[in-house]
C-alpha atoms as a PDB file:
ATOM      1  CA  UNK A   1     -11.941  56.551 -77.291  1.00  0.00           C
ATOM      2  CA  UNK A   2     -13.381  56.137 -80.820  1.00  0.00           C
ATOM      3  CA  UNK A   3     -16.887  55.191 -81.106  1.00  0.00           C
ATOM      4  CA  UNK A   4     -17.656  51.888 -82.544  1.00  0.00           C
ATOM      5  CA  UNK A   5     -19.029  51.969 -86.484  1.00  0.00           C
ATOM      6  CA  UNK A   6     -22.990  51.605 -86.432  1.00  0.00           C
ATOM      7  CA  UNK A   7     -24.487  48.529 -88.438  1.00  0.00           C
ATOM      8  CA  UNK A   8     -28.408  49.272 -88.774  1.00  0.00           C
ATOM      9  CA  UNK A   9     -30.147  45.643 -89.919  1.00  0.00           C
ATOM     10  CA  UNK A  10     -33.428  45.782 -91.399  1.00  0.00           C
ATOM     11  CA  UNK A  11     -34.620  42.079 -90.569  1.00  0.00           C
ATOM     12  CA  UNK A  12     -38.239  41.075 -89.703  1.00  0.00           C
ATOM     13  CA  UNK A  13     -37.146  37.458 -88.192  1.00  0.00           C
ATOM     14  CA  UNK A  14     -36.411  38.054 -84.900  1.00  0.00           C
ATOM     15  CA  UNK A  15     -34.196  35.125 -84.393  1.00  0.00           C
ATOM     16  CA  UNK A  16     -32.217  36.040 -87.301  1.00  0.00           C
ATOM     17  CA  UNK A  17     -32.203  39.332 -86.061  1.00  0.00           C
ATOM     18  CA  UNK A  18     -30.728  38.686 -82.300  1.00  0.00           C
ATOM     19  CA  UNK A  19     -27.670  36.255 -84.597  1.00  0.00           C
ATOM     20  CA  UNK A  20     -26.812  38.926 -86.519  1.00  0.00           C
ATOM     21  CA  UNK A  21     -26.595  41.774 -84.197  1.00  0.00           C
ATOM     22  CA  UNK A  22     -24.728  39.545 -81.815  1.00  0.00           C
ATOM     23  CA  UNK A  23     -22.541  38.631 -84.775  1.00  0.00           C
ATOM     24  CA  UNK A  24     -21.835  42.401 -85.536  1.00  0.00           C
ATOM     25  CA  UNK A  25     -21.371  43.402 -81.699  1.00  0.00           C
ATOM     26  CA  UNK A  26     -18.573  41.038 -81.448  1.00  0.00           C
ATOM     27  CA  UNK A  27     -17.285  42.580 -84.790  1.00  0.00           C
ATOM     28  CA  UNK A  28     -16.610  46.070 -82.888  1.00  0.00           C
ATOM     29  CA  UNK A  29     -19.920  47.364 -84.195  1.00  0.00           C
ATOM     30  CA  UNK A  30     -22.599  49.233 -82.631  1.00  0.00           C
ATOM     31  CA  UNK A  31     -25.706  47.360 -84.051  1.00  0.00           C
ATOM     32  CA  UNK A  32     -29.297  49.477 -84.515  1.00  0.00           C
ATOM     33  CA  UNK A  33     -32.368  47.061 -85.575  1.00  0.00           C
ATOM     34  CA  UNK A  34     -35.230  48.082 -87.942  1.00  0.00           C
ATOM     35  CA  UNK A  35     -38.235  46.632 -88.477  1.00  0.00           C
ATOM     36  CA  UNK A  36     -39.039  49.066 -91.537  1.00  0.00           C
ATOM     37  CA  UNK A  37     -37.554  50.937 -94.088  1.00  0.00           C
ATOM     38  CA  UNK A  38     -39.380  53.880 -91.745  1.00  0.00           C
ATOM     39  CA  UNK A  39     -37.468  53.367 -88.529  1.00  0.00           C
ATOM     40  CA  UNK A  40     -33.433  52.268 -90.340  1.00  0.00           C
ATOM     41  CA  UNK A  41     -34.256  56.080 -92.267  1.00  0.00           C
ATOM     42  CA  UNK A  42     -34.966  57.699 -89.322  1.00  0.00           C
ATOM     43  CA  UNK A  43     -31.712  56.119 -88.079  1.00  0.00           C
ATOM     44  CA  UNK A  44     -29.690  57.208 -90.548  1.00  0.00           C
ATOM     45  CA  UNK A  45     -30.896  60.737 -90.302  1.00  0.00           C
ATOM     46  CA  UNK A  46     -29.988  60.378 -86.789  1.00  0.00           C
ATOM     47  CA  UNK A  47     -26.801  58.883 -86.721  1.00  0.00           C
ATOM     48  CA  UNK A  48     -23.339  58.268 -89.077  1.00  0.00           C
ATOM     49  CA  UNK A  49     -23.992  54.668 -89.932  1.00  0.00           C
ATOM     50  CA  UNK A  50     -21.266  52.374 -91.845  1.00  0.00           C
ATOM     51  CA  UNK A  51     -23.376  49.877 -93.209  1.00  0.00           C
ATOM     52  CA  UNK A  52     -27.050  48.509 -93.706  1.00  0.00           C
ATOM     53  CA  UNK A  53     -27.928  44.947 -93.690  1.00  0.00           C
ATOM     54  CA  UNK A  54     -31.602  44.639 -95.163  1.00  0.00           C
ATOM     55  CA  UNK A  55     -34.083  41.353 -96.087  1.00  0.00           C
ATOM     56  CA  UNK A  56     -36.640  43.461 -97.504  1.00  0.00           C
ATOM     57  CA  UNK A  57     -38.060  41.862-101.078  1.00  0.00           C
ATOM     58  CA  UNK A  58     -38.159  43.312-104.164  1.00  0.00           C
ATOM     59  CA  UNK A  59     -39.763  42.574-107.501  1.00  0.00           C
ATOM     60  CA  UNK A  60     -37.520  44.152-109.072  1.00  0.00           C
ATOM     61  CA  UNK A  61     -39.097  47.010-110.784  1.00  0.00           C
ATOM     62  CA  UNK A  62     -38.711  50.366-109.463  1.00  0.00           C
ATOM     63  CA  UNK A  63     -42.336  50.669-108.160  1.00  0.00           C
ATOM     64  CA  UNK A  64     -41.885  47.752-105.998  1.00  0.00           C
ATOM     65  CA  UNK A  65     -38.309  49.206-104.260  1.00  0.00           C
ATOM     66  CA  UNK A  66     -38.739  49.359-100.647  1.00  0.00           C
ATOM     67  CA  UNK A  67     -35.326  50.894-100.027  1.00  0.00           C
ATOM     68  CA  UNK A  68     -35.294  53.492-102.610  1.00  0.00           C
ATOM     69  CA  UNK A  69     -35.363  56.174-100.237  1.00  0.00           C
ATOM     70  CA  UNK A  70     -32.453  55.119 -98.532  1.00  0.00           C
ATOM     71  CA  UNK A  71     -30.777  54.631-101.383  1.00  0.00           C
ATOM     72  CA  UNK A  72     -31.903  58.351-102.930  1.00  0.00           C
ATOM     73  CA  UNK A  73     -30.784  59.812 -99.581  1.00  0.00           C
ATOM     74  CA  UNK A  74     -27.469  57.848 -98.402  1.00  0.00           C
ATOM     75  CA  UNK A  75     -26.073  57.101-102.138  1.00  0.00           C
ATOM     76  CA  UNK A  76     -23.157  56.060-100.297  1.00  0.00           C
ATOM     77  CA  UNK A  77     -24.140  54.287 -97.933  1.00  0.00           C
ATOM     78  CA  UNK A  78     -22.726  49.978 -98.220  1.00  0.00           C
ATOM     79  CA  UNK A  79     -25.412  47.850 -97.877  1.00  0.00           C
ATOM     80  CA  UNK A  80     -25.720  44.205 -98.124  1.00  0.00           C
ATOM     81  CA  UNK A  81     -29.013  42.783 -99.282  1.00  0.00           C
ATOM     82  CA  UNK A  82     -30.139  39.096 -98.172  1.00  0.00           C
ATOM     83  CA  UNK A  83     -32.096  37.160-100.560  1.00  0.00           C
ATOM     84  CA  UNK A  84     -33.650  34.141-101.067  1.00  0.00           C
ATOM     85  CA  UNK A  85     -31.885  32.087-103.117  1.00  0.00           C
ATOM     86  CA  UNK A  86     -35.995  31.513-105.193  1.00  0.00           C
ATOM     87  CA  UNK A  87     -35.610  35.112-105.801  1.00  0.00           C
ATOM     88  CA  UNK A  88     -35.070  36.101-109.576  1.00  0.00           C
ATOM     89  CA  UNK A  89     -30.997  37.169-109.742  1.00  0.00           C
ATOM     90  CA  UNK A  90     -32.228  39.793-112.097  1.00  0.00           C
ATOM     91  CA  UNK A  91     -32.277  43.527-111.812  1.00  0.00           C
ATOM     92  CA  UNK A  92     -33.407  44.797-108.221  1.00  0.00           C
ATOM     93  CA  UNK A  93     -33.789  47.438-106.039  1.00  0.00           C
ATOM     94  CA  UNK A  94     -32.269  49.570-109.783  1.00  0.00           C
ATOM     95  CA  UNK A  95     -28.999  50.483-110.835  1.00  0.00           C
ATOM     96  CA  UNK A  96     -27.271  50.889-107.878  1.00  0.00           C
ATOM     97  CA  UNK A  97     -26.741  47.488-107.341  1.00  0.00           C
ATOM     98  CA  UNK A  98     -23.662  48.163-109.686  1.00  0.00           C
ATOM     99  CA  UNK A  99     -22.417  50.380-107.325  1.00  0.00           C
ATOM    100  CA  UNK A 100     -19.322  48.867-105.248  1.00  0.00           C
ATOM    101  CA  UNK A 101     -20.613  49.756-102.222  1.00  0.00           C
ATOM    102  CA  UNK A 102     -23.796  47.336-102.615  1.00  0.00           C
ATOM    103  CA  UNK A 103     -23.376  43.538-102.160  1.00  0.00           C
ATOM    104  CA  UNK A 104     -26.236  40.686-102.526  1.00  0.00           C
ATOM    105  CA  UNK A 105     -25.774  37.539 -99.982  1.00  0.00           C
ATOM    106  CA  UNK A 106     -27.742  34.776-100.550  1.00  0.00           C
ATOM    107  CA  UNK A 107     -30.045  32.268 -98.116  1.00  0.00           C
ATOM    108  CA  UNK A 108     -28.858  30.180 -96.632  1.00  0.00           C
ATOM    109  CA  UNK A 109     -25.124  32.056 -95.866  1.00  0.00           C
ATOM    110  CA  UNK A 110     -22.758  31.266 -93.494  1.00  0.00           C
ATOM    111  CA  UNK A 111     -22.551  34.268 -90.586  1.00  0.00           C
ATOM    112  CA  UNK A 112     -18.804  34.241 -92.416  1.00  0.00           C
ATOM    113  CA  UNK A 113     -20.103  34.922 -95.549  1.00  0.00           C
ATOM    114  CA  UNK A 114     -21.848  38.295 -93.689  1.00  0.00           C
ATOM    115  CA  UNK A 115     -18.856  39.082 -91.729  1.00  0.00           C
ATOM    116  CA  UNK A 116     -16.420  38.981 -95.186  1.00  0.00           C
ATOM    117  CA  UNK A 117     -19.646  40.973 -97.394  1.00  0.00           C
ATOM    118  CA  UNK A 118     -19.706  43.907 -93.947  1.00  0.00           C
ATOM    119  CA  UNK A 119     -15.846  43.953 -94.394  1.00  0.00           C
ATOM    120  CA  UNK A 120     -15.620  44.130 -97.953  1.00  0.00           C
ATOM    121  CA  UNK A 121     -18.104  47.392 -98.294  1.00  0.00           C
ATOM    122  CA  UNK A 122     -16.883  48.798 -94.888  1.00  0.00           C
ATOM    123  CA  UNK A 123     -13.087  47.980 -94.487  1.00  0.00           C
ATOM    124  CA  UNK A 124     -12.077  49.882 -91.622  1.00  0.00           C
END
């Protein structure tokens, strides 16, 4: 039997955390929380992981990019990025937010609107 895609999420609510892996689990996925950048790298030296779900801020310059190791190491790797909608739609987290395989979802989303952004940068 094939084993289930992994979903690491990078959330420091921990309500918000328990919804979403519960939301992913019934998806088929194999869910992995991080409370750090630290601990979801370490996971994805570990293990094959099809997608990254991740709060963590940015200012928006590329001293203040708290995934940029992850992003350096896993270039393709999708991720999907939850802001606040307050947060400046500007340039973040660099250039790679060009990339196809890196979607922003805003506060407050539906858990639809996270189900369709997983599906669109990991399909299978």
């Amino acid at each position: 039997m094939p084993r289930p895609p992994v979903a690491v999420v990078i959330e420091d609510q921990v309500e918000l955390s328990d919804v979403l892996r519960a939301v992913l689990r019934d998806e088929g996925f194999e869910v992995v929380a991080a409370r750090s950048v630290a601990e979801a790298h370490a996971t994805l030296h570990d293990r094959k992981v099809a997608v990254l779900i991740s709060d963590l801020p940015s200012s928006g310059t590329p001293d203040d990019d708290p995934m940029s190791s992850i992003v350096r190491d896993f270039p393709n790797l999708g991720i999907v990025v939850v802001r606040d909608p307050n947060d400046e739609p500007g340039p973040f987290f660099g250039p790679w937010r060009t990339d196809g395989s890196k979607l922003i979802l805003r506060r407050p989303f539906r858990l639809d609107d996270l189900l369709r952004a997983v599906r669109e940068i990991h399909p299978d």
